[in-house]
PDB file of N, CA and C in Angstrom:
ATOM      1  N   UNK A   1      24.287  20.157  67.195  1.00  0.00           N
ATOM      2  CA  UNK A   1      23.540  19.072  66.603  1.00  0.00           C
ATOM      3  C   UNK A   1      22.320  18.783  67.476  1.00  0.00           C
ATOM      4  N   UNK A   2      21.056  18.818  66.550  1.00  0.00           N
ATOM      5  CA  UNK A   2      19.763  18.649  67.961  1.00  0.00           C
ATOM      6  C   UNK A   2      19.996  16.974  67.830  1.00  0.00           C
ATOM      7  N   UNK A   3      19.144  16.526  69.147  1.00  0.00           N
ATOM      8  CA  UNK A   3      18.961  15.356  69.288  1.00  0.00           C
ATOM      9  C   UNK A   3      17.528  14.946  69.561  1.00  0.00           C
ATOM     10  N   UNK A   4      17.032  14.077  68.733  1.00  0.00           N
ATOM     11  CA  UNK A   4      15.105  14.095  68.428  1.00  0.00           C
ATOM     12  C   UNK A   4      15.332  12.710  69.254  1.00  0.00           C
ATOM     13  N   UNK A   5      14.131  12.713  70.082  1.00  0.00           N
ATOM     14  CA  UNK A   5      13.921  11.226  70.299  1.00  0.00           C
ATOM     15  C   UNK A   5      12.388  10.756  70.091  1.00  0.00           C
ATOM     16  N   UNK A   6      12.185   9.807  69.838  1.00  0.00           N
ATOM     17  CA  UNK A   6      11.029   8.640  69.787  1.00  0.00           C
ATOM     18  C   UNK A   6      10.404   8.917  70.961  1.00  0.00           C
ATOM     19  N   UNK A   7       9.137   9.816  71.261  1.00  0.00           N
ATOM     20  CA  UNK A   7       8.322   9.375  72.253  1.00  0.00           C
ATOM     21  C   UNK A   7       6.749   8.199  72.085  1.00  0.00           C
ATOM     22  N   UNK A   8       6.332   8.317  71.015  1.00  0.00           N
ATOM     23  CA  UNK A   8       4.965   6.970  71.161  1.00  0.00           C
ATOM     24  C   UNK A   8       4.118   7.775  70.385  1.00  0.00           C
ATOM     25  N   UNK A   9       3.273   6.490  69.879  1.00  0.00           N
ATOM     26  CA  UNK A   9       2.365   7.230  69.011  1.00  0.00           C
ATOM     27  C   UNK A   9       1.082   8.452  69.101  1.00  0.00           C
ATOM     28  N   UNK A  10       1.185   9.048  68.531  1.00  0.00           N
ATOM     29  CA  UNK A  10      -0.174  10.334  68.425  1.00  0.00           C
ATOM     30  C   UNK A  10      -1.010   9.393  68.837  1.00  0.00           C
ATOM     31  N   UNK A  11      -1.881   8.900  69.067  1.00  0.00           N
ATOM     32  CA  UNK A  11      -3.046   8.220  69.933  1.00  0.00           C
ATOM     33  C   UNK A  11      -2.538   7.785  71.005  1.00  0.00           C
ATOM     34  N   UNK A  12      -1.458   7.604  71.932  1.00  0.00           N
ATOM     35  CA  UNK A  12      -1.397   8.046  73.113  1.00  0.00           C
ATOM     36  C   UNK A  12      -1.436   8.940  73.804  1.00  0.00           C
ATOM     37  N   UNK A  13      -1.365  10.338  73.293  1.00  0.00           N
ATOM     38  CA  UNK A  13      -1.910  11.598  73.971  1.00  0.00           C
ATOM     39  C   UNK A  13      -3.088  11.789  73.613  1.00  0.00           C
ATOM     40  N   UNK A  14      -4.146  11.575  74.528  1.00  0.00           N
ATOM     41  CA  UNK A  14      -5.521  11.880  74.815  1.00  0.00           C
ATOM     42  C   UNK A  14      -5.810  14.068  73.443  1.00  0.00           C
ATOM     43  N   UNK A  15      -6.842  13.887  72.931  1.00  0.00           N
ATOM     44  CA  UNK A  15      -7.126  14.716  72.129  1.00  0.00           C
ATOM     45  C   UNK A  15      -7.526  15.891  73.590  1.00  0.00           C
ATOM     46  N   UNK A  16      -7.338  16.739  73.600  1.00  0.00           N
ATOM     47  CA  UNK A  16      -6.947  17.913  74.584  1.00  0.00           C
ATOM     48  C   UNK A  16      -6.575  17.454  75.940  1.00  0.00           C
ATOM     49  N   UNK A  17      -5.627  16.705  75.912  1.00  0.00           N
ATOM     50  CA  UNK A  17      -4.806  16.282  77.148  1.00  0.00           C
ATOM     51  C   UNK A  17      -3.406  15.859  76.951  1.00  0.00           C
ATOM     52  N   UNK A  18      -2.966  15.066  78.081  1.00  0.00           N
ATOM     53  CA  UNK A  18      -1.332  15.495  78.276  1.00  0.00           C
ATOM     54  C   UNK A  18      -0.831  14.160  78.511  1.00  0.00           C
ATOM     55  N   UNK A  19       0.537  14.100  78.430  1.00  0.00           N
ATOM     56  CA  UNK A  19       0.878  12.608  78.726  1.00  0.00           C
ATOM     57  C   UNK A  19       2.393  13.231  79.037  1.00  0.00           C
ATOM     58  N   UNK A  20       3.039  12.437  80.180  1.00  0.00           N
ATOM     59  CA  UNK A  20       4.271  12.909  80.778  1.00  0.00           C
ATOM     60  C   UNK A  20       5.470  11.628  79.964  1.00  0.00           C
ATOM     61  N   UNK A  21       6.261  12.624  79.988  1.00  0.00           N
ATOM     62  CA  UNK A  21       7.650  11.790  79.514  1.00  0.00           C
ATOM     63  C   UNK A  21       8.960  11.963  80.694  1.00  0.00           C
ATOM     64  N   UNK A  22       9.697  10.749  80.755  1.00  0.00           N
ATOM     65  CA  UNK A  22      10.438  11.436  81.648  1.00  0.00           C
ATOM     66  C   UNK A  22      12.323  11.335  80.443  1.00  0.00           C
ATOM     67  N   UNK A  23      12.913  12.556  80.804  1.00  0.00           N
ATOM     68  CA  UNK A  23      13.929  12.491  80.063  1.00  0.00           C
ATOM     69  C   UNK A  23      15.563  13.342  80.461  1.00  0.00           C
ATOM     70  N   UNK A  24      16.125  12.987  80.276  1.00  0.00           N
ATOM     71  CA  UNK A  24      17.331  13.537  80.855  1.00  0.00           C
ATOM     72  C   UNK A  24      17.296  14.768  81.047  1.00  0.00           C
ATOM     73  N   UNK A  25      16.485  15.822  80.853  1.00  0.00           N
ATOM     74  CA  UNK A  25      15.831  17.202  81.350  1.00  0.00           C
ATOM     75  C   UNK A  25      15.102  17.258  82.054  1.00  0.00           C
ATOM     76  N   UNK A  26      14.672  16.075  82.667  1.00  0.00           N
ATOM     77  CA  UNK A  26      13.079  16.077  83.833  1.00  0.00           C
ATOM     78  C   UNK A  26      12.550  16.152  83.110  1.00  0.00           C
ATOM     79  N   UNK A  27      11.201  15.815  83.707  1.00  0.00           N
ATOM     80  CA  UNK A  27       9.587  15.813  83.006  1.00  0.00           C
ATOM     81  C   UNK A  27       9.394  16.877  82.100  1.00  0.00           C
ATOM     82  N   UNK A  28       8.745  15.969  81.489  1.00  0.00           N
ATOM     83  CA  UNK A  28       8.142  16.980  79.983  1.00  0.00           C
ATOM     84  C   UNK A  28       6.265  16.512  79.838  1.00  0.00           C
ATOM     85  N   UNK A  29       6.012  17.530  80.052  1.00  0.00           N
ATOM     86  CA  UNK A  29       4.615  17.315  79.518  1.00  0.00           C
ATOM     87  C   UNK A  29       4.146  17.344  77.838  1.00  0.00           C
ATOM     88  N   UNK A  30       3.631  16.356  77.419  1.00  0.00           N
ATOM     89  CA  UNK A  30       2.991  16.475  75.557  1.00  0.00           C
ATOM     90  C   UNK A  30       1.175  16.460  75.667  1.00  0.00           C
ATOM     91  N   UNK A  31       1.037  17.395  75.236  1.00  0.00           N
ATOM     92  CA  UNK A  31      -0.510  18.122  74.990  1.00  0.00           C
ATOM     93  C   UNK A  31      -0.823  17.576  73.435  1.00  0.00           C
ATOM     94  N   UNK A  32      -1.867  17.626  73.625  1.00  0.00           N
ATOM     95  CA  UNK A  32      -2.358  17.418  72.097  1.00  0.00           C
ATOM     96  C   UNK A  32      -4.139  18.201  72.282  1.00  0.00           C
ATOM     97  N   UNK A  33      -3.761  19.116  71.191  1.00  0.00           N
ATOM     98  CA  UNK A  33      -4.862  20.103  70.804  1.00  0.00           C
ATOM     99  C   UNK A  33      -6.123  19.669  69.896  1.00  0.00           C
ATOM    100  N   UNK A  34      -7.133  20.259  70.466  1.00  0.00           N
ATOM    101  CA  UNK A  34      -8.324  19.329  69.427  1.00  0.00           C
ATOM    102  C   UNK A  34      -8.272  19.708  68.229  1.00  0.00           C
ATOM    103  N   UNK A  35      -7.223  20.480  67.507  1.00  0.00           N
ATOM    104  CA  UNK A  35      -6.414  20.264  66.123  1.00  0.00           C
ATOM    105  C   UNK A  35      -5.871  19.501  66.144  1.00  0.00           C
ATOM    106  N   UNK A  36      -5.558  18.686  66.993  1.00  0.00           N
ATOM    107  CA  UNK A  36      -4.514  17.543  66.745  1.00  0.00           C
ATOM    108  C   UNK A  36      -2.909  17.601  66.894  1.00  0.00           C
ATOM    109  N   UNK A  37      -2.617  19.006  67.079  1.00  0.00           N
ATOM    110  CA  UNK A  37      -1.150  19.702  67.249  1.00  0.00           C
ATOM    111  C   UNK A  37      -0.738  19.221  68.785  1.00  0.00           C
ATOM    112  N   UNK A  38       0.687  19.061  68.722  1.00  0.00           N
ATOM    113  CA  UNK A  38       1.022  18.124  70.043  1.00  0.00           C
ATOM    114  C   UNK A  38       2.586  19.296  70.220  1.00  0.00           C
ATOM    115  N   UNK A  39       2.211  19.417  71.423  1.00  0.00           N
ATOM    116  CA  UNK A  39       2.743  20.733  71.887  1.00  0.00           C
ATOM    117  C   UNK A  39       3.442  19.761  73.077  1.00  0.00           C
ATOM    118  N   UNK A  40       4.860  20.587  73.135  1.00  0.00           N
ATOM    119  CA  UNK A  40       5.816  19.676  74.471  1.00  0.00           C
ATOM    120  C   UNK A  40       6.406  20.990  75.235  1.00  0.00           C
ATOM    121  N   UNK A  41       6.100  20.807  76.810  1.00  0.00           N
ATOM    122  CA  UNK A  41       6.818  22.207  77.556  1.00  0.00           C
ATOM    123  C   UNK A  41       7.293  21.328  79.288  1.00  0.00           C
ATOM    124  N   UNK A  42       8.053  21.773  79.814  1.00  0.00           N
ATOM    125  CA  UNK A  42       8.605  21.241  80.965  1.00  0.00           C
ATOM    126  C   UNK A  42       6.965  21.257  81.557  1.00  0.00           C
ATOM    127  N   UNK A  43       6.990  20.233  82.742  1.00  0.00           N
ATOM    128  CA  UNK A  43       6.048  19.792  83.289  1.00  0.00           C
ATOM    129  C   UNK A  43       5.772  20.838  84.752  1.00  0.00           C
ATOM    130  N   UNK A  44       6.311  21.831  84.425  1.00  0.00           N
ATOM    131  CA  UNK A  44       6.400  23.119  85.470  1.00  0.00           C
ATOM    132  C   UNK A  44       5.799  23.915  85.355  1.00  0.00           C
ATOM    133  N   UNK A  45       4.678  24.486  85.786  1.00  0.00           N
ATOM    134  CA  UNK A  45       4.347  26.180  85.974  1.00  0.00           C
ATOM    135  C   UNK A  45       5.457  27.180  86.397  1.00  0.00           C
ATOM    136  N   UNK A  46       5.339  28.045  85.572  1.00  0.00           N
ATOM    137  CA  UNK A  46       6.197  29.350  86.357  1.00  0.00           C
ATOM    138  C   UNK A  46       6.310  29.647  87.405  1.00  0.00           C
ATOM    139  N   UNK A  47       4.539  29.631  87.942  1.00  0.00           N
ATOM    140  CA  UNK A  47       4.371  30.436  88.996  1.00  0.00           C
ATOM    141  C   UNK A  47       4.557  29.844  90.059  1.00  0.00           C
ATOM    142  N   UNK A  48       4.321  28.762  90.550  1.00  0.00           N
ATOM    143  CA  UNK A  48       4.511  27.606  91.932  1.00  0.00           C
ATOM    144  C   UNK A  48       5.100  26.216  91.642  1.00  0.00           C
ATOM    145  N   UNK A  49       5.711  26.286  90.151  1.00  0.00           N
ATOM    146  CA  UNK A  49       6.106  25.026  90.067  1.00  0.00           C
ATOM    147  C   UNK A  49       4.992  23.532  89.728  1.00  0.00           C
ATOM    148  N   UNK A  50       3.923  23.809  89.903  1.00  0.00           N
ATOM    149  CA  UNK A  50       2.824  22.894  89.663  1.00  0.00           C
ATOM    150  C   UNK A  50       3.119  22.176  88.340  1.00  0.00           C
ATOM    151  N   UNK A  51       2.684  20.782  88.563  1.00  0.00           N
ATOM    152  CA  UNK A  51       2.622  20.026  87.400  1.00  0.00           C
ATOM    153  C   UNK A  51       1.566  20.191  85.956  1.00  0.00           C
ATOM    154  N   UNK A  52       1.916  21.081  85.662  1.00  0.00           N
ATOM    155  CA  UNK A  52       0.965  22.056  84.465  1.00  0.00           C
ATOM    156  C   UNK A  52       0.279  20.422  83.502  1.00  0.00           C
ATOM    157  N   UNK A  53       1.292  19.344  83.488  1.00  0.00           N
ATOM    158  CA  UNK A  53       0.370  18.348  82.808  1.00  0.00           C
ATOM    159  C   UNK A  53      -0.988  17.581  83.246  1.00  0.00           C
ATOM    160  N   UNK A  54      -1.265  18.159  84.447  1.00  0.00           N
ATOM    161  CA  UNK A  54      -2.699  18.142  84.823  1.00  0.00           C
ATOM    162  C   UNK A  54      -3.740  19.010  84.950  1.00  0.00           C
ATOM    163  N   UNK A  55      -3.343  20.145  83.996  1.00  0.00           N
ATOM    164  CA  UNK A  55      -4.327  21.375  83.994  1.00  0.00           C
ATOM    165  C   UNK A  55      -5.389  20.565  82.602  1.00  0.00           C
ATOM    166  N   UNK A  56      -6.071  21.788  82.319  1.00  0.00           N
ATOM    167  CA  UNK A  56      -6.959  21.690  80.972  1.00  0.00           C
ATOM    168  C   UNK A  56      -6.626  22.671  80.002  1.00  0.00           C
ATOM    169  N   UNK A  57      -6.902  21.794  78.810  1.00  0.00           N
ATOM    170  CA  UNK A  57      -5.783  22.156  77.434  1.00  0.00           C
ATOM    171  C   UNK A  57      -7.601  23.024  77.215  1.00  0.00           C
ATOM    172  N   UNK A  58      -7.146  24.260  76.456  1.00  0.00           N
ATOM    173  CA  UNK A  58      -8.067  24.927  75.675  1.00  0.00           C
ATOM    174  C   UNK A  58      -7.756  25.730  74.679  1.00  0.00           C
ATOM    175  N   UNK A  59      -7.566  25.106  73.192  1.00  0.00           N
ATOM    176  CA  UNK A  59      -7.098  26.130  72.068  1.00  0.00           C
ATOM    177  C   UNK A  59      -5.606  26.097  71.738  1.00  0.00           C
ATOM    178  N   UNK A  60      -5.172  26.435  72.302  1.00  0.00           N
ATOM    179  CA  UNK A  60      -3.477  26.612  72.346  1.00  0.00           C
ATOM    180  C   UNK A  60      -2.899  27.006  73.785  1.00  0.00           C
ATOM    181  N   UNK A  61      -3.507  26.560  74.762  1.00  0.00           N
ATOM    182  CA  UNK A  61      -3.397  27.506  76.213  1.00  0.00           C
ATOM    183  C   UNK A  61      -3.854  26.050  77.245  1.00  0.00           C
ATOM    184  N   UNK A  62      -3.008  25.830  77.888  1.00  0.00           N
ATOM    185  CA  UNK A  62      -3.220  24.936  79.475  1.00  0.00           C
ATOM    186  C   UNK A  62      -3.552  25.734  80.549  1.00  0.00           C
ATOM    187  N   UNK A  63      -4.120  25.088  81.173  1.00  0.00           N
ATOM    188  CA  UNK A  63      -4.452  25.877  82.783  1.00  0.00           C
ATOM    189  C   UNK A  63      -4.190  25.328  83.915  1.00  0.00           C
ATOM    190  N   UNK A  64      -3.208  25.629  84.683  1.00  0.00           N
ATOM    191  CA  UNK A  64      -2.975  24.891  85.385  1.00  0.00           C
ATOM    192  C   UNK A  64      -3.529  24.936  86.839  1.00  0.00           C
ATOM    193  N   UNK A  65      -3.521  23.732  86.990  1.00  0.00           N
ATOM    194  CA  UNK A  65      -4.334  23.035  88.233  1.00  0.00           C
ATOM    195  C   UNK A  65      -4.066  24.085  89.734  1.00  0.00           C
ATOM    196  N   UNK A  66      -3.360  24.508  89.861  1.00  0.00           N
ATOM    197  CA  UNK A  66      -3.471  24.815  91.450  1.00  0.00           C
ATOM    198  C   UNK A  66      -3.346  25.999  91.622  1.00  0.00           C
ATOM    199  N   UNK A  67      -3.541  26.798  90.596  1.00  0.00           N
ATOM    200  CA  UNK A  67      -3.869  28.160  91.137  1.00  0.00           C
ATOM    201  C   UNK A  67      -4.668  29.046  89.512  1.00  0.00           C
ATOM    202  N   UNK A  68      -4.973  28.513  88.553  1.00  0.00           N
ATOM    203  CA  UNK A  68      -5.682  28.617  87.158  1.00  0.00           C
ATOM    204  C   UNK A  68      -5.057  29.752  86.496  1.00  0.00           C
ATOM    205  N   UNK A  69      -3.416  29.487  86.608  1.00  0.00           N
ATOM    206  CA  UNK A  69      -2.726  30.469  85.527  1.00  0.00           C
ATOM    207  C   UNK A  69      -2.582  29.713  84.287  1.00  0.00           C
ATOM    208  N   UNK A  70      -2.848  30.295  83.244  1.00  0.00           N
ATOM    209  CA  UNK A  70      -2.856  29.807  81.926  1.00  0.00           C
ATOM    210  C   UNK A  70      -1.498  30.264  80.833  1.00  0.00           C
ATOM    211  N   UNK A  71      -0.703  29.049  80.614  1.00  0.00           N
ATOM    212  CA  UNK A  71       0.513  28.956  79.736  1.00  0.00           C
ATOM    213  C   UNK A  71       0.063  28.877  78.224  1.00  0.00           C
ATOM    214  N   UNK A  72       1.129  29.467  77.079  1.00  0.00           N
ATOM    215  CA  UNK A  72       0.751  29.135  76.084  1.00  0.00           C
ATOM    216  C   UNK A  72       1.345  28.115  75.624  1.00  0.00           C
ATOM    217  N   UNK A  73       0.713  26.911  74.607  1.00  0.00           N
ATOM    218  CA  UNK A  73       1.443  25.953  74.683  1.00  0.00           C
ATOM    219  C   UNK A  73       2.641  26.071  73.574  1.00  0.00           C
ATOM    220  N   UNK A  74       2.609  26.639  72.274  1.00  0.00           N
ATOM    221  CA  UNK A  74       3.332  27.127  71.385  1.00  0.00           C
ATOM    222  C   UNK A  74       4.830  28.138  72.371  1.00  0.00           C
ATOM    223  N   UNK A  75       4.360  28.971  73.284  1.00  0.00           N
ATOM    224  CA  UNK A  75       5.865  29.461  73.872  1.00  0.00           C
ATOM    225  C   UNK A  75       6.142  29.504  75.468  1.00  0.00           C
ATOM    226  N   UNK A  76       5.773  28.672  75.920  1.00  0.00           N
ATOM    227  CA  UNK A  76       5.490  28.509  77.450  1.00  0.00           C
ATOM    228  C   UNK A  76       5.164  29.294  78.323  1.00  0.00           C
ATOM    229  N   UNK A  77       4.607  30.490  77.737  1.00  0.00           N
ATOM    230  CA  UNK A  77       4.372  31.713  78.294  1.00  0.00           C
ATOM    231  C   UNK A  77       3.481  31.775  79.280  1.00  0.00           C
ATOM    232  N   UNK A  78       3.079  32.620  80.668  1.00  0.00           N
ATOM    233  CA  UNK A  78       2.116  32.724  81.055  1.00  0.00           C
ATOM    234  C   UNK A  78       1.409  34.063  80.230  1.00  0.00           C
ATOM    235  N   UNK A  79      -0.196  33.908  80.288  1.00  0.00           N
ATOM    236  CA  UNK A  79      -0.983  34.918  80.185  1.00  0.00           C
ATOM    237  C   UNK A  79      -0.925  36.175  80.361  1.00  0.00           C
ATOM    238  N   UNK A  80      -0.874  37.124  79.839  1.00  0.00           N
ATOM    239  CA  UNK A  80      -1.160  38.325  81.458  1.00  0.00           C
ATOM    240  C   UNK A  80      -2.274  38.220  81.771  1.00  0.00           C
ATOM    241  N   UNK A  81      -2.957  38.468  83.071  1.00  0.00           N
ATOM    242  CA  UNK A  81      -1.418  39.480  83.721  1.00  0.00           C
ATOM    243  C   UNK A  81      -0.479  39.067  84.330  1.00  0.00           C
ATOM    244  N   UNK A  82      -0.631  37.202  84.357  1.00  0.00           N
ATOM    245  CA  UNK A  82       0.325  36.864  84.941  1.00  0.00           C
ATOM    246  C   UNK A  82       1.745  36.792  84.511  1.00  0.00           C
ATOM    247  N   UNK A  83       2.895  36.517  84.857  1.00  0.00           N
ATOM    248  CA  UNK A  83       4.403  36.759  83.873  1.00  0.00           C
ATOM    249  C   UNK A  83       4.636  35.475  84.759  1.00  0.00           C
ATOM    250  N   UNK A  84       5.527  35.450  83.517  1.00  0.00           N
ATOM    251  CA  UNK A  84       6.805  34.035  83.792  1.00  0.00           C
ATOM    252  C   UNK A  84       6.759  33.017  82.288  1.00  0.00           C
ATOM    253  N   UNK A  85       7.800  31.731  82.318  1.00  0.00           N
ATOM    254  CA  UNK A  85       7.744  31.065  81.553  1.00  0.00           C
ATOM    255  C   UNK A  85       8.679  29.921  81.766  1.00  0.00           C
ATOM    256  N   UNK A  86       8.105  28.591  80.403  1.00  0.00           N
ATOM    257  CA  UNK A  86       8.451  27.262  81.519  1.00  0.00           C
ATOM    258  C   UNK A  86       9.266  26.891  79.936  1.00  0.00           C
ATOM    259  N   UNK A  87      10.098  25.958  80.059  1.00  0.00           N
ATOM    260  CA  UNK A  87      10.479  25.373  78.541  1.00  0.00           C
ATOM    261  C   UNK A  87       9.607  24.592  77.634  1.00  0.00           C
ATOM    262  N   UNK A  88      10.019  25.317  76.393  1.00  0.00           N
ATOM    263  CA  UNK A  88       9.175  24.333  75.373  1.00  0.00           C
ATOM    264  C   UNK A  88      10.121  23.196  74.639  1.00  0.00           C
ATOM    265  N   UNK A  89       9.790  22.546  73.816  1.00  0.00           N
ATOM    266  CA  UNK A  89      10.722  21.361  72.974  1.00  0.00           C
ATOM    267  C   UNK A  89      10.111  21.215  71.807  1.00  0.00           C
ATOM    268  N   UNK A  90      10.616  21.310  70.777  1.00  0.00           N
ATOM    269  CA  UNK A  90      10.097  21.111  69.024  1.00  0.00           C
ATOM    270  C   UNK A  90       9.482  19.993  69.125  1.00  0.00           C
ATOM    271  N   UNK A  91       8.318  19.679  68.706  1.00  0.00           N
ATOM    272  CA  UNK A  91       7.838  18.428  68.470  1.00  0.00           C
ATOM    273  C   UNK A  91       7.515  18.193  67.071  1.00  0.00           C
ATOM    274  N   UNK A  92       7.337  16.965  66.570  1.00  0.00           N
ATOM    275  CA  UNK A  92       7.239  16.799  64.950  1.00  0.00           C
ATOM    276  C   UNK A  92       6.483  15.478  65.086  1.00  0.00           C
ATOM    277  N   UNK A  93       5.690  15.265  64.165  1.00  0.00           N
ATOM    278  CA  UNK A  93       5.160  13.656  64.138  1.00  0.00           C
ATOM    279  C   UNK A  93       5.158  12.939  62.983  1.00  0.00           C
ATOM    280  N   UNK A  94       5.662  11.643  62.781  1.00  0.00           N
ATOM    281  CA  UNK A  94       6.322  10.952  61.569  1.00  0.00           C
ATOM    282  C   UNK A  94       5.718  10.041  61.493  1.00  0.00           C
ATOM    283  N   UNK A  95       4.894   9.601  60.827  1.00  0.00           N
ATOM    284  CA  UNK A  95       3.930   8.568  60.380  1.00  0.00           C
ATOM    285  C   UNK A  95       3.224   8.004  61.636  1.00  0.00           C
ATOM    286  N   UNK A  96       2.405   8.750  62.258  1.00  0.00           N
ATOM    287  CA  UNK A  96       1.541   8.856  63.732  1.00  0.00           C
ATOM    288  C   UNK A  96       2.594   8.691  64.986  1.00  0.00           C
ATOM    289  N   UNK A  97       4.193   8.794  64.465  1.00  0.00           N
ATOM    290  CA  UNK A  97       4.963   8.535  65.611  1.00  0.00           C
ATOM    291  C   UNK A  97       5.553  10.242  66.068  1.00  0.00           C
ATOM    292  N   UNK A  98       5.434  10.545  67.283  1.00  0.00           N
ATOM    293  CA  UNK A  98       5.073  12.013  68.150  1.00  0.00           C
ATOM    294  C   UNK A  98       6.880  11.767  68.778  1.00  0.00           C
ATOM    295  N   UNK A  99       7.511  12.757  68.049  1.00  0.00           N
ATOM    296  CA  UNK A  99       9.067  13.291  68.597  1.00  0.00           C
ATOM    297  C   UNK A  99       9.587  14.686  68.993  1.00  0.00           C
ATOM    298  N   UNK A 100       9.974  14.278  70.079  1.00  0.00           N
ATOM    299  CA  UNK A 100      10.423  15.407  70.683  1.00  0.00           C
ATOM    300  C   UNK A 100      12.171  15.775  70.170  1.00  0.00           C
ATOM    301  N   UNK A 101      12.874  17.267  70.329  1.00  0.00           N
ATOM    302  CA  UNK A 101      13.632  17.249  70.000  1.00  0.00           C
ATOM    303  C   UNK A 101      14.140  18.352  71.445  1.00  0.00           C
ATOM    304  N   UNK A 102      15.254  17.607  71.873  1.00  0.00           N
ATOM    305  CA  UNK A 102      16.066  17.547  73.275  1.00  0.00           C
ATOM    306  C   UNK A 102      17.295  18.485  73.155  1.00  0.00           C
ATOM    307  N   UNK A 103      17.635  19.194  72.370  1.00  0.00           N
ATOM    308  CA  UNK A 103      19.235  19.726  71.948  1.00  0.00           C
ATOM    309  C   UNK A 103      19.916  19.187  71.578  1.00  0.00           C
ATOM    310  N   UNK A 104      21.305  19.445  72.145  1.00  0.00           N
ATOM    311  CA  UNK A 104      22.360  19.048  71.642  1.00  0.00           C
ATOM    312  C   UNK A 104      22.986  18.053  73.088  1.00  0.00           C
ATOM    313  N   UNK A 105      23.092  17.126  73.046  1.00  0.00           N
ATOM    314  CA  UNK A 105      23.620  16.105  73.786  1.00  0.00           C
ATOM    315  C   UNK A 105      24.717  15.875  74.235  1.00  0.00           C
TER     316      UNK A 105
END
């Protein structure tokens, strides 16, 4: 059974930026694309662990701050040539309200 929760409305995530949640999985970073698509992935880089919710959102792709490896935000992937990958979370938005969905509880 997944379990969705209530994070806050689509105009609290800045239009190509990030806003942190904290949740019984640790931090989660939520992106929102200048489509307007709001993308949720652990607040981790692959590569050093960096807080990827302070990189810069471009297209479908973050960059993260401390060393400019770029994740995809759709599968948490790094780029090549770099490898690795961080968790993502279904997100859905219900009358401007932005939900994440956590598993099974």
């Amino acid at each position: 059974m997944s379990r969705w929760i209530e994070i806050g409305n689509l105009d609290d995530i800045p239009v190509l930026g990030s806003r942190i949640v904290q949740t019984p999985r640790g931090d989660i970073a939520l992106f929102r694309t200048g489509s307007g698509a709001v993308f949720a992935l652990r607040d981790r880089c692959p590569h050093k662990q960096g807080p990827i919710s302070q990189g810069m959102v471009h297209g479908t792709t973050v960059t993260c701050p401390l060393h400019n490896w770029e994740i995809d935000l759709e599968t948490g992937a790094a780029l090549p040539p770099d490898e690795g990958c961080t968790n993502t979370y279904a997100t859905r938005i219900e009358n401007g309200v932005v939900m994440i969905e956590l598993g099974a509880s």
